[in-house]
PDB file of N, CA and C in Angstrom:
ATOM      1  N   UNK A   1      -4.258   6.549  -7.452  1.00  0.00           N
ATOM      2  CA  UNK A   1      -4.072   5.257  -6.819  1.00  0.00           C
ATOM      3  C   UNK A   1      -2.631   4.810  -7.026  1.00  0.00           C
ATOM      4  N   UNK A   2      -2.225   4.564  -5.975  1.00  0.00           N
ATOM      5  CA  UNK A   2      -0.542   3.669  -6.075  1.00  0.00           C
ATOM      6  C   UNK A   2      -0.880   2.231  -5.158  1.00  0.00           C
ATOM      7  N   UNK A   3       0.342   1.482  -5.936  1.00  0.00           N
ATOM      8  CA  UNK A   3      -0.022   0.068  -5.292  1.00  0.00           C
ATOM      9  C   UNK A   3       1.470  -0.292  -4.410  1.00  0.00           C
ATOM     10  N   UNK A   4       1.042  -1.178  -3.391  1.00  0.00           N
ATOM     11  CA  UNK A   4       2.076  -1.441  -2.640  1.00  0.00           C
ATOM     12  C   UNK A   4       1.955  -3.079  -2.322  1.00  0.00           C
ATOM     13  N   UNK A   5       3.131  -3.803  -3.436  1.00  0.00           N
ATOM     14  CA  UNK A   5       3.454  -5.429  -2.860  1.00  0.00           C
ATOM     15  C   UNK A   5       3.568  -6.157  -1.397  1.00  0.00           C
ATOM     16  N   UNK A   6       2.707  -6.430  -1.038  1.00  0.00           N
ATOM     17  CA  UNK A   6       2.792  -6.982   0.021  1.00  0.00           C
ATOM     18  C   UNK A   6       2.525  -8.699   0.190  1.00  0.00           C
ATOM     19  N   UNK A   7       3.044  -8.633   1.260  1.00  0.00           N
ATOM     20  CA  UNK A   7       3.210 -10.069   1.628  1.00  0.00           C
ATOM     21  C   UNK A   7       2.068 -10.484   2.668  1.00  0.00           C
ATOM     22  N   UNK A   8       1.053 -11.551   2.453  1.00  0.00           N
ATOM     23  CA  UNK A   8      -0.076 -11.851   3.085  1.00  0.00           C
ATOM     24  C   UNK A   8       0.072 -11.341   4.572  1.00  0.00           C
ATOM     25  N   UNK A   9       0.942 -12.293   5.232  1.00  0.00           N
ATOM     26  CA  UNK A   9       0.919 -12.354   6.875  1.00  0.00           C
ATOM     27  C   UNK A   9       1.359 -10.937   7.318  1.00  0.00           C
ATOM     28  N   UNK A  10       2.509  -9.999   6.123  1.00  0.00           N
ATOM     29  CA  UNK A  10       2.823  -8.713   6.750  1.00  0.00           C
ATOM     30  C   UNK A  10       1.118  -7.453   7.082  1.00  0.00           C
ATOM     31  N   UNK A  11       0.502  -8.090   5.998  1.00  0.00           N
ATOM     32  CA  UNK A  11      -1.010  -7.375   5.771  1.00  0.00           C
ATOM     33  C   UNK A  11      -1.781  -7.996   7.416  1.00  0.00           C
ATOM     34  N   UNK A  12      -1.360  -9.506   6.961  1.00  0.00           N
ATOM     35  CA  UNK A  12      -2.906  -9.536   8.149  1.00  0.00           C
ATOM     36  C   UNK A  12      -2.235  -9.136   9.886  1.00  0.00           C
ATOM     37  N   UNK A  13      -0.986  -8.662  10.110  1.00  0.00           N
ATOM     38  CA  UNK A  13      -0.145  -8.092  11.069  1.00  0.00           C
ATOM     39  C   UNK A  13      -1.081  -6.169  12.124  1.00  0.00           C
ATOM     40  N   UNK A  14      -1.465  -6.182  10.811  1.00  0.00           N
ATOM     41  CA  UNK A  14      -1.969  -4.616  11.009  1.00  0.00           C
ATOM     42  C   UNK A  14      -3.152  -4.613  11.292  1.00  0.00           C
ATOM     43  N   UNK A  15      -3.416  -4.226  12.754  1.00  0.00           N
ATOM     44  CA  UNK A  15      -4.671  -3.788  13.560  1.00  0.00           C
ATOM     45  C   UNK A  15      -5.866  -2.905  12.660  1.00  0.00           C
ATOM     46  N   UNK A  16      -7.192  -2.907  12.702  1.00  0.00           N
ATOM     47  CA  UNK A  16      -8.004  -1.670  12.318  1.00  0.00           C
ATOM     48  C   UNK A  16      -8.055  -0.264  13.521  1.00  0.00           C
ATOM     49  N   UNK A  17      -7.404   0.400  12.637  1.00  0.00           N
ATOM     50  CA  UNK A  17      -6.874   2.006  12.690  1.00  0.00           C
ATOM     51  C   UNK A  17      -5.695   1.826  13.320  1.00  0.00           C
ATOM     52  N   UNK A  18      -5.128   0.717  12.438  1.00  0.00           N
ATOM     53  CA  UNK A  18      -3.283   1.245  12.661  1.00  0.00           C
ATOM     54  C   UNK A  18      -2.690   1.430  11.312  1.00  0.00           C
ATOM     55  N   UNK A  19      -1.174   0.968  11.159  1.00  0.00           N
ATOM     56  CA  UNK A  19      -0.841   1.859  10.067  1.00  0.00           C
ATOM     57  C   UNK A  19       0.327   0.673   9.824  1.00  0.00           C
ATOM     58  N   UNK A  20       0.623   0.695   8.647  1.00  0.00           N
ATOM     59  CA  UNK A  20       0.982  -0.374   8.080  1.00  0.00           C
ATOM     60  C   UNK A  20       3.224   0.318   7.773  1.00  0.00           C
ATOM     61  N   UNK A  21       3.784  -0.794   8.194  1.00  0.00           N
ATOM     62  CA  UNK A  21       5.310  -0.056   8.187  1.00  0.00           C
ATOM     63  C   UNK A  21       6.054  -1.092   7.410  1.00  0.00           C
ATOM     64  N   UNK A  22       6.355  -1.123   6.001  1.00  0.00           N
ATOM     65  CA  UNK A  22       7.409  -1.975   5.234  1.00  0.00           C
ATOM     66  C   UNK A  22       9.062  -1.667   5.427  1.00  0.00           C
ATOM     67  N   UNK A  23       9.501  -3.029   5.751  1.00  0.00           N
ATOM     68  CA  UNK A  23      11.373  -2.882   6.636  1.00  0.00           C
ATOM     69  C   UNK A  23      11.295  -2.042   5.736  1.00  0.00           C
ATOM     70  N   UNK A  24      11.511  -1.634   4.165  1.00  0.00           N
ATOM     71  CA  UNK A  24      12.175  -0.816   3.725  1.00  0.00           C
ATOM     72  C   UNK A  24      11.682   0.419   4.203  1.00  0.00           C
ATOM     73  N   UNK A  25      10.976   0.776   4.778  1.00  0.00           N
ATOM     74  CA  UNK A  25      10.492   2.657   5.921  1.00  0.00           C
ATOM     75  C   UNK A  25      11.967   2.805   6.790  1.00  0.00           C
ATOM     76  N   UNK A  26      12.162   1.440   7.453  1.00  0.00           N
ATOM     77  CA  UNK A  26      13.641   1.733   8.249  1.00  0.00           C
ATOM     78  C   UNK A  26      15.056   1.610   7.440  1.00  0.00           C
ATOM     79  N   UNK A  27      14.758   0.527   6.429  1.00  0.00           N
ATOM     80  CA  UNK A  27      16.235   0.448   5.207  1.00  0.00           C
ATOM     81  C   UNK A  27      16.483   1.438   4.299  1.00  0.00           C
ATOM     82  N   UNK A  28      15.697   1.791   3.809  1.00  0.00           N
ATOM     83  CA  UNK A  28      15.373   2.881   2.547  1.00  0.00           C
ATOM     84  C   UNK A  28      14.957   4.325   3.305  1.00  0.00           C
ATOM     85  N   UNK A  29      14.026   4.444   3.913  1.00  0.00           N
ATOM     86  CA  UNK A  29      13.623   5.547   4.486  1.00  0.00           C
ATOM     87  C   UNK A  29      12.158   5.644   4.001  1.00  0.00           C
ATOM     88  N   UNK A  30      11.810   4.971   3.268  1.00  0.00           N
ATOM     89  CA  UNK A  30      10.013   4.884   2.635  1.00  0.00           C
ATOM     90  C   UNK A  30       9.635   3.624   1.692  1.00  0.00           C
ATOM     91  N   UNK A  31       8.432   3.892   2.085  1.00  0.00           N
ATOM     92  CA  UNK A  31       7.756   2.325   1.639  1.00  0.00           C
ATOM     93  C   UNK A  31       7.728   2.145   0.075  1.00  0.00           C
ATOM     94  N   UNK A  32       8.668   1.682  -1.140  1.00  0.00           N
ATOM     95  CA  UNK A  32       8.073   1.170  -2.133  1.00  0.00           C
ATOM     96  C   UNK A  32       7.039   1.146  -2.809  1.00  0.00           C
ATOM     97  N   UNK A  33       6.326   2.143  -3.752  1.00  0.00           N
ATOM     98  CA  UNK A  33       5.135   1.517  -4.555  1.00  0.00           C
ATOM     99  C   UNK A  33       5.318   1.570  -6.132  1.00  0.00           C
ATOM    100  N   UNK A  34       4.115   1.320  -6.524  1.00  0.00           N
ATOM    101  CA  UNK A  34       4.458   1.372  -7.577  1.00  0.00           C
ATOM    102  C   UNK A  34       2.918   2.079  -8.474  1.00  0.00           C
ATOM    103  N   UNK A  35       2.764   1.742  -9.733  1.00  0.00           N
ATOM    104  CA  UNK A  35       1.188   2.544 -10.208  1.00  0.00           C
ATOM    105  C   UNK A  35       0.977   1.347 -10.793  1.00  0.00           C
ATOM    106  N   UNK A  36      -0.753   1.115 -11.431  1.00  0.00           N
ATOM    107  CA  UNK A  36      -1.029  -0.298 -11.888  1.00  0.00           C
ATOM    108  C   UNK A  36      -0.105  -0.708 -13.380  1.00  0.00           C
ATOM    109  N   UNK A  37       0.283   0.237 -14.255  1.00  0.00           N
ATOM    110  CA  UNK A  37       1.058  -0.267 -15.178  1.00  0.00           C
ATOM    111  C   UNK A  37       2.616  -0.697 -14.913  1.00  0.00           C
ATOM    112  N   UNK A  38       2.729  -0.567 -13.931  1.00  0.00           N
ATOM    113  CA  UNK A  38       4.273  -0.599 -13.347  1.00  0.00           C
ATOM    114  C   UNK A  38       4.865  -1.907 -12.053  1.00  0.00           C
ATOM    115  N   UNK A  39       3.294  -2.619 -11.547  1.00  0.00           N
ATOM    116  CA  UNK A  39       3.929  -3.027 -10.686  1.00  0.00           C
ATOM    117  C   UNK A  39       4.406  -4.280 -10.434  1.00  0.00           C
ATOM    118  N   UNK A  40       4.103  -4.598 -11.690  1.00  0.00           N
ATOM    119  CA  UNK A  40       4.768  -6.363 -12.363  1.00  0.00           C
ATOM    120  C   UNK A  40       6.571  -6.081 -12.141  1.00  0.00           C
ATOM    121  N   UNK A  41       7.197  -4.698 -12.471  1.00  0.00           N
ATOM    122  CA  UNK A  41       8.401  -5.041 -12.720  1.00  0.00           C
ATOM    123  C   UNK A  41       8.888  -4.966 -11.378  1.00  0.00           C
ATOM    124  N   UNK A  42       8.967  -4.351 -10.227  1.00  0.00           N
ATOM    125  CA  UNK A  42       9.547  -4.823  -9.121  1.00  0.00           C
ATOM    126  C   UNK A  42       9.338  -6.136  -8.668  1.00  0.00           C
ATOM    127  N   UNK A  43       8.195  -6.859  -8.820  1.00  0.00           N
ATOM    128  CA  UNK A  43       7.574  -8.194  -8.412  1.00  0.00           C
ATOM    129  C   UNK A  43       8.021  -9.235  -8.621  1.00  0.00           C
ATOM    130  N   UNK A  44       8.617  -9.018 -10.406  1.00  0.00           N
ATOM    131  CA  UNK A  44       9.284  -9.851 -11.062  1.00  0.00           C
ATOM    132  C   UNK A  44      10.717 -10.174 -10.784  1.00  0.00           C
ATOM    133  N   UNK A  45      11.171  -8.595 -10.187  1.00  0.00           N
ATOM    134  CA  UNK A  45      12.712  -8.152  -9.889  1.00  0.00           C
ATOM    135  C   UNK A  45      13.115  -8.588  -8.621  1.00  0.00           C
ATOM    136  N   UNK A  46      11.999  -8.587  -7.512  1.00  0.00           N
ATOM    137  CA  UNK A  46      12.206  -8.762  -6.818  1.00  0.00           C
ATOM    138  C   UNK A  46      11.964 -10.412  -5.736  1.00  0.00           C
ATOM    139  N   UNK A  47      10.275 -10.549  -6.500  1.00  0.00           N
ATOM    140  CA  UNK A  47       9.578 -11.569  -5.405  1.00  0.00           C
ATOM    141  C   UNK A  47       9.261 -12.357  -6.744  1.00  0.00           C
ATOM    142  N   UNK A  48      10.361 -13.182  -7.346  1.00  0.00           N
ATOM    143  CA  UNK A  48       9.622 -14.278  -8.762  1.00  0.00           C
ATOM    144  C   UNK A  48       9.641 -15.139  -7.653  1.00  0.00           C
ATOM    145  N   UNK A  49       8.040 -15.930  -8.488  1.00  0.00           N
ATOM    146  CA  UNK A  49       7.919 -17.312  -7.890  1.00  0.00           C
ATOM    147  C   UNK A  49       7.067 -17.299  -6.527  1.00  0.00           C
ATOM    148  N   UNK A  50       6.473 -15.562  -5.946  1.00  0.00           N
ATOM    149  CA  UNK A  50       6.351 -15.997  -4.287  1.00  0.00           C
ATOM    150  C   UNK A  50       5.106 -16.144  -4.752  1.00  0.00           C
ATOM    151  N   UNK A  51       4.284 -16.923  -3.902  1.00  0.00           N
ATOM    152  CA  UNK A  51       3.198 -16.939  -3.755  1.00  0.00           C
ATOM    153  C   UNK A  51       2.275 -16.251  -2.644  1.00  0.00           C
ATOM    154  N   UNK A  52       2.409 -15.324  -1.814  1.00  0.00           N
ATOM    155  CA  UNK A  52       1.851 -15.379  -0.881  1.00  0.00           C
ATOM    156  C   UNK A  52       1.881 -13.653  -0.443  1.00  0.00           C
ATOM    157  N   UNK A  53       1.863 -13.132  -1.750  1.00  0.00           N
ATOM    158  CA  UNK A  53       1.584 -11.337  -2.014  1.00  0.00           C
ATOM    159  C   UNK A  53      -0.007 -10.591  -2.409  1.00  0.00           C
ATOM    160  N   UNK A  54       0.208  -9.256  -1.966  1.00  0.00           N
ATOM    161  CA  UNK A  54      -1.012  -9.111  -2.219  1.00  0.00           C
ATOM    162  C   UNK A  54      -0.556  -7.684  -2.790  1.00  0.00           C
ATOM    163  N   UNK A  55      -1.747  -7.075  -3.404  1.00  0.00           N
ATOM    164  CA  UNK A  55      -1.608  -5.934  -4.150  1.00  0.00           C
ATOM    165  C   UNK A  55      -2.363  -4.463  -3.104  1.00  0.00           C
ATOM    166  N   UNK A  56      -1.671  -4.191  -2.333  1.00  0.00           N
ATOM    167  CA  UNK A  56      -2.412  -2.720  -1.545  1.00  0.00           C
ATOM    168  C   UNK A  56      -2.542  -2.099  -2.463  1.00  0.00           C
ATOM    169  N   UNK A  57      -3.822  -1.483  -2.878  1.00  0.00           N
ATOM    170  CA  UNK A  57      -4.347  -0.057  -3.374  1.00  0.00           C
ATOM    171  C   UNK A  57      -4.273   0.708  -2.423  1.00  0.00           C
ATOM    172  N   UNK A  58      -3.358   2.068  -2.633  1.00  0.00           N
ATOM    173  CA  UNK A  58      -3.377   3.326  -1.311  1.00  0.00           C
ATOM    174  C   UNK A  58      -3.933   4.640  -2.088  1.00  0.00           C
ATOM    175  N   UNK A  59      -4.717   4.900  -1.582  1.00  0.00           N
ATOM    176  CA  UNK A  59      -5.311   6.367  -1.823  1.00  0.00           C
ATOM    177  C   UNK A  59      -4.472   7.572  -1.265  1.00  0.00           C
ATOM    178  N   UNK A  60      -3.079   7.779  -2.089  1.00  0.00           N
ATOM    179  CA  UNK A  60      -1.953   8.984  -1.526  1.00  0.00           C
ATOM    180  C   UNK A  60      -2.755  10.005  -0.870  1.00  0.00           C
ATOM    181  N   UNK A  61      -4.138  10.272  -0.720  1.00  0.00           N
ATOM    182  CA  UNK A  61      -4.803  11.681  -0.503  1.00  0.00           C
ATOM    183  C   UNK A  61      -4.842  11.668   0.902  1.00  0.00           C
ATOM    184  N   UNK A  62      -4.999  10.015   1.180  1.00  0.00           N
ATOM    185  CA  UNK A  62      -4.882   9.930   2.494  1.00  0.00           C
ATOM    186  C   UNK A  62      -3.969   9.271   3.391  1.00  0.00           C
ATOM    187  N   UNK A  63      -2.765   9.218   2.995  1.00  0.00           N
ATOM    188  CA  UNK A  63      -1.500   8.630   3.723  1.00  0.00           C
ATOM    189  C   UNK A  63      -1.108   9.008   4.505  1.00  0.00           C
ATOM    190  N   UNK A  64      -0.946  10.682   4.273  1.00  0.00           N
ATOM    191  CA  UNK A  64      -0.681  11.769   5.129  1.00  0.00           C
ATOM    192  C   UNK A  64       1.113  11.835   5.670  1.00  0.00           C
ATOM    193  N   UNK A  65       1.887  11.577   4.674  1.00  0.00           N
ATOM    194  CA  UNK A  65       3.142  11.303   4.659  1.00  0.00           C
ATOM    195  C   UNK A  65       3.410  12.114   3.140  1.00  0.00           C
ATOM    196  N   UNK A  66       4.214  12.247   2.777  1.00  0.00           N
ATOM    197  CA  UNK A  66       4.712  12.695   1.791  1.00  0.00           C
ATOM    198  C   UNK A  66       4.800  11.565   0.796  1.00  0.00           C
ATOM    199  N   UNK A  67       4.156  11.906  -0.671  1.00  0.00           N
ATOM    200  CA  UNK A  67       4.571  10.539  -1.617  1.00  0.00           C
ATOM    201  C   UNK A  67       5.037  11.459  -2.657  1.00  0.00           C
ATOM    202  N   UNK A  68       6.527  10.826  -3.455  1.00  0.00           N
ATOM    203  CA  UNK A  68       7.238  11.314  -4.094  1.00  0.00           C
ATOM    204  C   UNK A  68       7.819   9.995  -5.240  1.00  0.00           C
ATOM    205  N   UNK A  69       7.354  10.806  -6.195  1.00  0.00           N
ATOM    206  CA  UNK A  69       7.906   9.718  -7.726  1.00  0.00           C
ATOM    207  C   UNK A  69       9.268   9.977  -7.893  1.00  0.00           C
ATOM    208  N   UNK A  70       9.925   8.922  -8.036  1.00  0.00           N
ATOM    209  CA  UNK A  70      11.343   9.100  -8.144  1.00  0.00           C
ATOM    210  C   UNK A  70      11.951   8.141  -8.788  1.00  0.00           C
ATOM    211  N   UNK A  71      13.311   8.079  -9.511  1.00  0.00           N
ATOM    212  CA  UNK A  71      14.074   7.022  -9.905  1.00  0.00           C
ATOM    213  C   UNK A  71      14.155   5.630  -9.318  1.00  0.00           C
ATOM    214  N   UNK A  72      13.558   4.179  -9.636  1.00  0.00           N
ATOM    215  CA  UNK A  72      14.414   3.103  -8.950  1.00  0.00           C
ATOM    216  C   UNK A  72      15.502   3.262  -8.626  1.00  0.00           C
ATOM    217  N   UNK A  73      15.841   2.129  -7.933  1.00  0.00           N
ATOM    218  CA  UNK A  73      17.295   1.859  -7.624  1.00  0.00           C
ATOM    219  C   UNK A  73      17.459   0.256  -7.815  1.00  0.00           C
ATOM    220  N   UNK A  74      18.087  -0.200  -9.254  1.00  0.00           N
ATOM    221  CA  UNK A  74      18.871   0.866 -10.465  1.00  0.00           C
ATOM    222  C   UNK A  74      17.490   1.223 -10.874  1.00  0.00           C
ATOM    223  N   UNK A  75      18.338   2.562 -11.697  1.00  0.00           N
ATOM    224  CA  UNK A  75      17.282   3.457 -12.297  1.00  0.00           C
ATOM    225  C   UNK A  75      16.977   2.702 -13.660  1.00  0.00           C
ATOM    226  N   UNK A  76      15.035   2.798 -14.116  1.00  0.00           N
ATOM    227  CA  UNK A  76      14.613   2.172 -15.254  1.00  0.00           C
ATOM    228  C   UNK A  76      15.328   2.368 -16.537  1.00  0.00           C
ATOM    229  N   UNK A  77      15.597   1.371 -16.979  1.00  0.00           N
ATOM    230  CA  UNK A  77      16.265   1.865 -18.103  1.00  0.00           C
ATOM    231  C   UNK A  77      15.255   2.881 -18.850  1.00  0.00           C
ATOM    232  N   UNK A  78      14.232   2.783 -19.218  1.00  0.00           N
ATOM    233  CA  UNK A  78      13.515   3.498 -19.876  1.00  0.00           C
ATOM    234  C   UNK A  78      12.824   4.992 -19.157  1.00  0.00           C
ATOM    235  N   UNK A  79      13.457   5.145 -17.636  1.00  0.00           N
ATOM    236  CA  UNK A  79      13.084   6.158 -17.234  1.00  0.00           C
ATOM    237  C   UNK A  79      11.813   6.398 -16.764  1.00  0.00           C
ATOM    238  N   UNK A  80      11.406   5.040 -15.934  1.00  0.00           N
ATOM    239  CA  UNK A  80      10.280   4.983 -14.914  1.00  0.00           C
ATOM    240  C   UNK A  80      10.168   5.450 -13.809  1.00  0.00           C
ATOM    241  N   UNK A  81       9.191   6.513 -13.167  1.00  0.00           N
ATOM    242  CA  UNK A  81       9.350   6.444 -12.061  1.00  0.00           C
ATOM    243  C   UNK A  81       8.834   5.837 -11.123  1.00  0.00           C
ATOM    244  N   UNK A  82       8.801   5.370  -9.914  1.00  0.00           N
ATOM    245  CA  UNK A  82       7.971   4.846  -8.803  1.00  0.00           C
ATOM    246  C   UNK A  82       7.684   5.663  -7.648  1.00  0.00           C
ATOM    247  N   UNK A  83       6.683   5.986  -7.041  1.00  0.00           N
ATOM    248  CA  UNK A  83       5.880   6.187  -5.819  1.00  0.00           C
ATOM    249  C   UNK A  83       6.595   5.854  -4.764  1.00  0.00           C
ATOM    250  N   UNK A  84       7.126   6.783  -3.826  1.00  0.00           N
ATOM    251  CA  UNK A  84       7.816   6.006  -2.421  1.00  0.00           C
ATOM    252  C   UNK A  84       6.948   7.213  -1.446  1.00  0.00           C
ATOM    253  N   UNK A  85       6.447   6.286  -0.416  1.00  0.00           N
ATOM    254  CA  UNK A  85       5.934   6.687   0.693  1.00  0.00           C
ATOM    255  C   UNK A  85       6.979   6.958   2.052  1.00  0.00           C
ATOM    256  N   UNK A  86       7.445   8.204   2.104  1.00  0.00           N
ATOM    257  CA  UNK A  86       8.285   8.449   3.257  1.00  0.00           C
ATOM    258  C   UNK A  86       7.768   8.605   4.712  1.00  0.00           C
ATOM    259  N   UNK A  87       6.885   7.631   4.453  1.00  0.00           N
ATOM    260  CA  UNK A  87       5.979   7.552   6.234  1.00  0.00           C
ATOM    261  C   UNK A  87       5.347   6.046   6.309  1.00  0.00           C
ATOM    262  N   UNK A  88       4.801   5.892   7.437  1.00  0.00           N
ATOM    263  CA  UNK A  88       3.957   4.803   7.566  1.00  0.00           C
ATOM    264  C   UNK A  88       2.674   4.840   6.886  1.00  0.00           C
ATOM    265  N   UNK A  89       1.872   3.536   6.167  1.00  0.00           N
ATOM    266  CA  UNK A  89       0.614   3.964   5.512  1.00  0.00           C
ATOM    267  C   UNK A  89      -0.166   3.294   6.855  1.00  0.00           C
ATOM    268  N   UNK A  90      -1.454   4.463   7.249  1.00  0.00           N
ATOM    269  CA  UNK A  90      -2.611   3.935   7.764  1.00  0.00           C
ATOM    270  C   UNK A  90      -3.366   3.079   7.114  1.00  0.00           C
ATOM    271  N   UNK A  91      -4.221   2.119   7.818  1.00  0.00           N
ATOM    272  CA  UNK A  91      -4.771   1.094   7.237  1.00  0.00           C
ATOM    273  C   UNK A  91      -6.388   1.666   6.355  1.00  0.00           C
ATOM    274  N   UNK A  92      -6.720   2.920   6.732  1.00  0.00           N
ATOM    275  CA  UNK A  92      -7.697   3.697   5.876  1.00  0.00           C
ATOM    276  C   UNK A  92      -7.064   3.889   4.831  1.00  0.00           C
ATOM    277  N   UNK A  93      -5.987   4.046   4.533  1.00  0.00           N
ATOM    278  CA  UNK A  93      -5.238   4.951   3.397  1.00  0.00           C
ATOM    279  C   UNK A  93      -5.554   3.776   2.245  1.00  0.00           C
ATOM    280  N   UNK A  94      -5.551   2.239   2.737  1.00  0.00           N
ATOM    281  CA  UNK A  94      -5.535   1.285   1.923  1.00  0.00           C
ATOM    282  C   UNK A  94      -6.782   0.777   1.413  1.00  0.00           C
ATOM    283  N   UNK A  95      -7.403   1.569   0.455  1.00  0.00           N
ATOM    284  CA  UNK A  95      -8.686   1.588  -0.255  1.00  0.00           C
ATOM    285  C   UNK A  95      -9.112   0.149  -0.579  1.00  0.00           C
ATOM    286  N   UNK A  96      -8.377  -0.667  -0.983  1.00  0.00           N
ATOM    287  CA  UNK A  96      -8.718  -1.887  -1.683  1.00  0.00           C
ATOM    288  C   UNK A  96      -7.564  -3.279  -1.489  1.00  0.00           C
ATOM    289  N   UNK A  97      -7.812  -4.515  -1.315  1.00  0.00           N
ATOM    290  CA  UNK A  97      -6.561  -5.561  -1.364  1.00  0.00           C
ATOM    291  C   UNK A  97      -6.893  -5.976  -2.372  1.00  0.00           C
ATOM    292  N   UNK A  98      -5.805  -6.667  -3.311  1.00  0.00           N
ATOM    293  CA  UNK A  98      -5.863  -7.556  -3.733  1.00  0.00           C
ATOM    294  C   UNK A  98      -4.898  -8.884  -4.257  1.00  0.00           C
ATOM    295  N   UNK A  99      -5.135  -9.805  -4.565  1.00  0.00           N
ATOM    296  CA  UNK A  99      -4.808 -10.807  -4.279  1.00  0.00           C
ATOM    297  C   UNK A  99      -3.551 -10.720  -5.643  1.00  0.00           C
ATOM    298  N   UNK A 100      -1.831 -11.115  -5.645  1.00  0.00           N
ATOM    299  CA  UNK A 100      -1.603 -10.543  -6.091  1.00  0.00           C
ATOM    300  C   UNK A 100      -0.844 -12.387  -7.099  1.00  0.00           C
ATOM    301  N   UNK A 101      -1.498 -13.313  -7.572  1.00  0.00           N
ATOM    302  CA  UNK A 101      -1.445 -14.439  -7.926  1.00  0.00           C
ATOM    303  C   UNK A 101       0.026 -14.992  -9.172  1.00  0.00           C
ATOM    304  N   UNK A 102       0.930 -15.627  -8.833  1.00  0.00           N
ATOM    305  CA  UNK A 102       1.937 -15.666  -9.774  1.00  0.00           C
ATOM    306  C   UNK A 102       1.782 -16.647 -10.516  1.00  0.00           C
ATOM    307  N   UNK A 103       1.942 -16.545 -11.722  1.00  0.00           N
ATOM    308  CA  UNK A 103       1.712 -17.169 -12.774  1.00  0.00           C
ATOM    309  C   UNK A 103       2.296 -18.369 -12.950  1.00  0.00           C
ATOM    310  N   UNK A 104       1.991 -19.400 -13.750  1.00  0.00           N
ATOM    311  CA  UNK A 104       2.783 -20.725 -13.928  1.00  0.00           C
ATOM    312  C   UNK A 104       4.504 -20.479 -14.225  1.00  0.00           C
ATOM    313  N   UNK A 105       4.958 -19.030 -14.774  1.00  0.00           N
ATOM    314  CA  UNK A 105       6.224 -19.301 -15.231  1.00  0.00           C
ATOM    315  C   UNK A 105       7.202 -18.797 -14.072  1.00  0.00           C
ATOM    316  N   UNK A 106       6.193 -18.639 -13.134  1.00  0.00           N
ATOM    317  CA  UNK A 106       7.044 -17.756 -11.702  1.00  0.00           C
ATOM    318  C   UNK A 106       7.241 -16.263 -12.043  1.00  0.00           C
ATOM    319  N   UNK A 107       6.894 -15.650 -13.133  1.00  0.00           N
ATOM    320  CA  UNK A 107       6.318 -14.393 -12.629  1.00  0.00           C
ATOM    321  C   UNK A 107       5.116 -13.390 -12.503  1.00  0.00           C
ATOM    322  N   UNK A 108       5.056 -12.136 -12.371  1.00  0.00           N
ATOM    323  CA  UNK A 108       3.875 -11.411 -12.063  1.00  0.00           C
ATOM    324  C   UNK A 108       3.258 -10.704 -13.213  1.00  0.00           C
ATOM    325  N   UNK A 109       1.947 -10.492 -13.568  1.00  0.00           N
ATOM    326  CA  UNK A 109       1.312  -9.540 -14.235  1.00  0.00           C
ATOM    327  C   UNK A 109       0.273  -8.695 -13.691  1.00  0.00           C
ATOM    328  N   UNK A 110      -0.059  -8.067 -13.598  1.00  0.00           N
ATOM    329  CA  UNK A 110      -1.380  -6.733 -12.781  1.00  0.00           C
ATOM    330  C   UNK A 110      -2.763  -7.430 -13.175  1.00  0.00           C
ATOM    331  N   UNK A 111      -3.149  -8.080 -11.714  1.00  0.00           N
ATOM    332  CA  UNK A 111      -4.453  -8.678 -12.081  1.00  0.00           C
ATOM    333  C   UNK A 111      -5.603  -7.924 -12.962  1.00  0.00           C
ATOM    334  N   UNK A 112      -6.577  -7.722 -13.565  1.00  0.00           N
ATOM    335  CA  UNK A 112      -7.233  -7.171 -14.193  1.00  0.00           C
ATOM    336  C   UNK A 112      -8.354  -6.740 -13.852  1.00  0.00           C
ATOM    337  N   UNK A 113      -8.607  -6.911 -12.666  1.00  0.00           N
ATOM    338  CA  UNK A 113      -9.518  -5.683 -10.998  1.00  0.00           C
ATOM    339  C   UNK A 113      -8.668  -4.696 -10.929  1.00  0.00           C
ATOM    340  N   UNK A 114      -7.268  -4.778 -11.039  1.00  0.00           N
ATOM    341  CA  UNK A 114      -6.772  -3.356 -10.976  1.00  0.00           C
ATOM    342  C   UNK A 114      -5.813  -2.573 -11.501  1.00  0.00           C
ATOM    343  N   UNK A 115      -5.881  -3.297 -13.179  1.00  0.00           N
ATOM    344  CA  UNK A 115      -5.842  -2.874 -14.629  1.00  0.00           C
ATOM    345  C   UNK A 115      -6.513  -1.815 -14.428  1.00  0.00           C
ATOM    346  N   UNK A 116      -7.859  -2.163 -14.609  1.00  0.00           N
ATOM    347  CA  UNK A 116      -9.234  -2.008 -15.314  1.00  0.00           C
ATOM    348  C   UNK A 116      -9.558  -0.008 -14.060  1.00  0.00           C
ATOM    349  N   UNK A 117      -8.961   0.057 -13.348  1.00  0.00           N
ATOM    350  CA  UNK A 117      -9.540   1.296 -12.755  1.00  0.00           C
ATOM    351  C   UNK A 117      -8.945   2.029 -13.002  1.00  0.00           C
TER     352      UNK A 117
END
């Protein structure tokens, strides 16, 4: 399982049996993810304070794109890698949503529905 930050309205955008395309597929060249112990720190890095994200669960088995762990950009200090999807994800591929809620201090922690799997 890899998770992918999303933003409510970009989610509810995507038809059933279409396929879901984050700007970074055209900026970067692939979609951003991350794994459940990991995906507080882009969230924090990136989206403090938003309210209005959700947590895609993607089942890589079925993306059908290439997914490749690789260095951030900047790279973790501690030598994390992250999940980047070099294709569009189908909306099957996305096993589970969830709701991805920011905390009183404006930032993120991994809800505990998807800790816990």
């Amino acid at each position: 399982m890899i998770l992918h930050i999303c933003p409510k309205g970009d989610w509810a955008e995507v038809p059933e049996g279409g396929v879901y395309t984050a700007a970074s597929l055209g900026s970067d060249g692939f979609i951003h993810c991350s794994d459940p112990g990991t995906a507080h720190i882009p969230a924090n890095a990136v989206f403090p304070g938003r309210t209005d994200l959700l947590l895609l669960e993607i089942d890589p088995a079925l993306v059908g794109a290439p997914v490749v762990w690789e260095d951030g950009d900047p790279p973790h200090p501690a030598g994390l890698q992250f999940p980047h999807v070099y294709g569009p994800i189908p909306r099957n591929a996305v096993v589970a949503v969830h709701e991805f809620p920011v905390q009183g201090d404006g930032t993120f922690r991994i809800p505990g529905s998807v800790s816990r799997r």
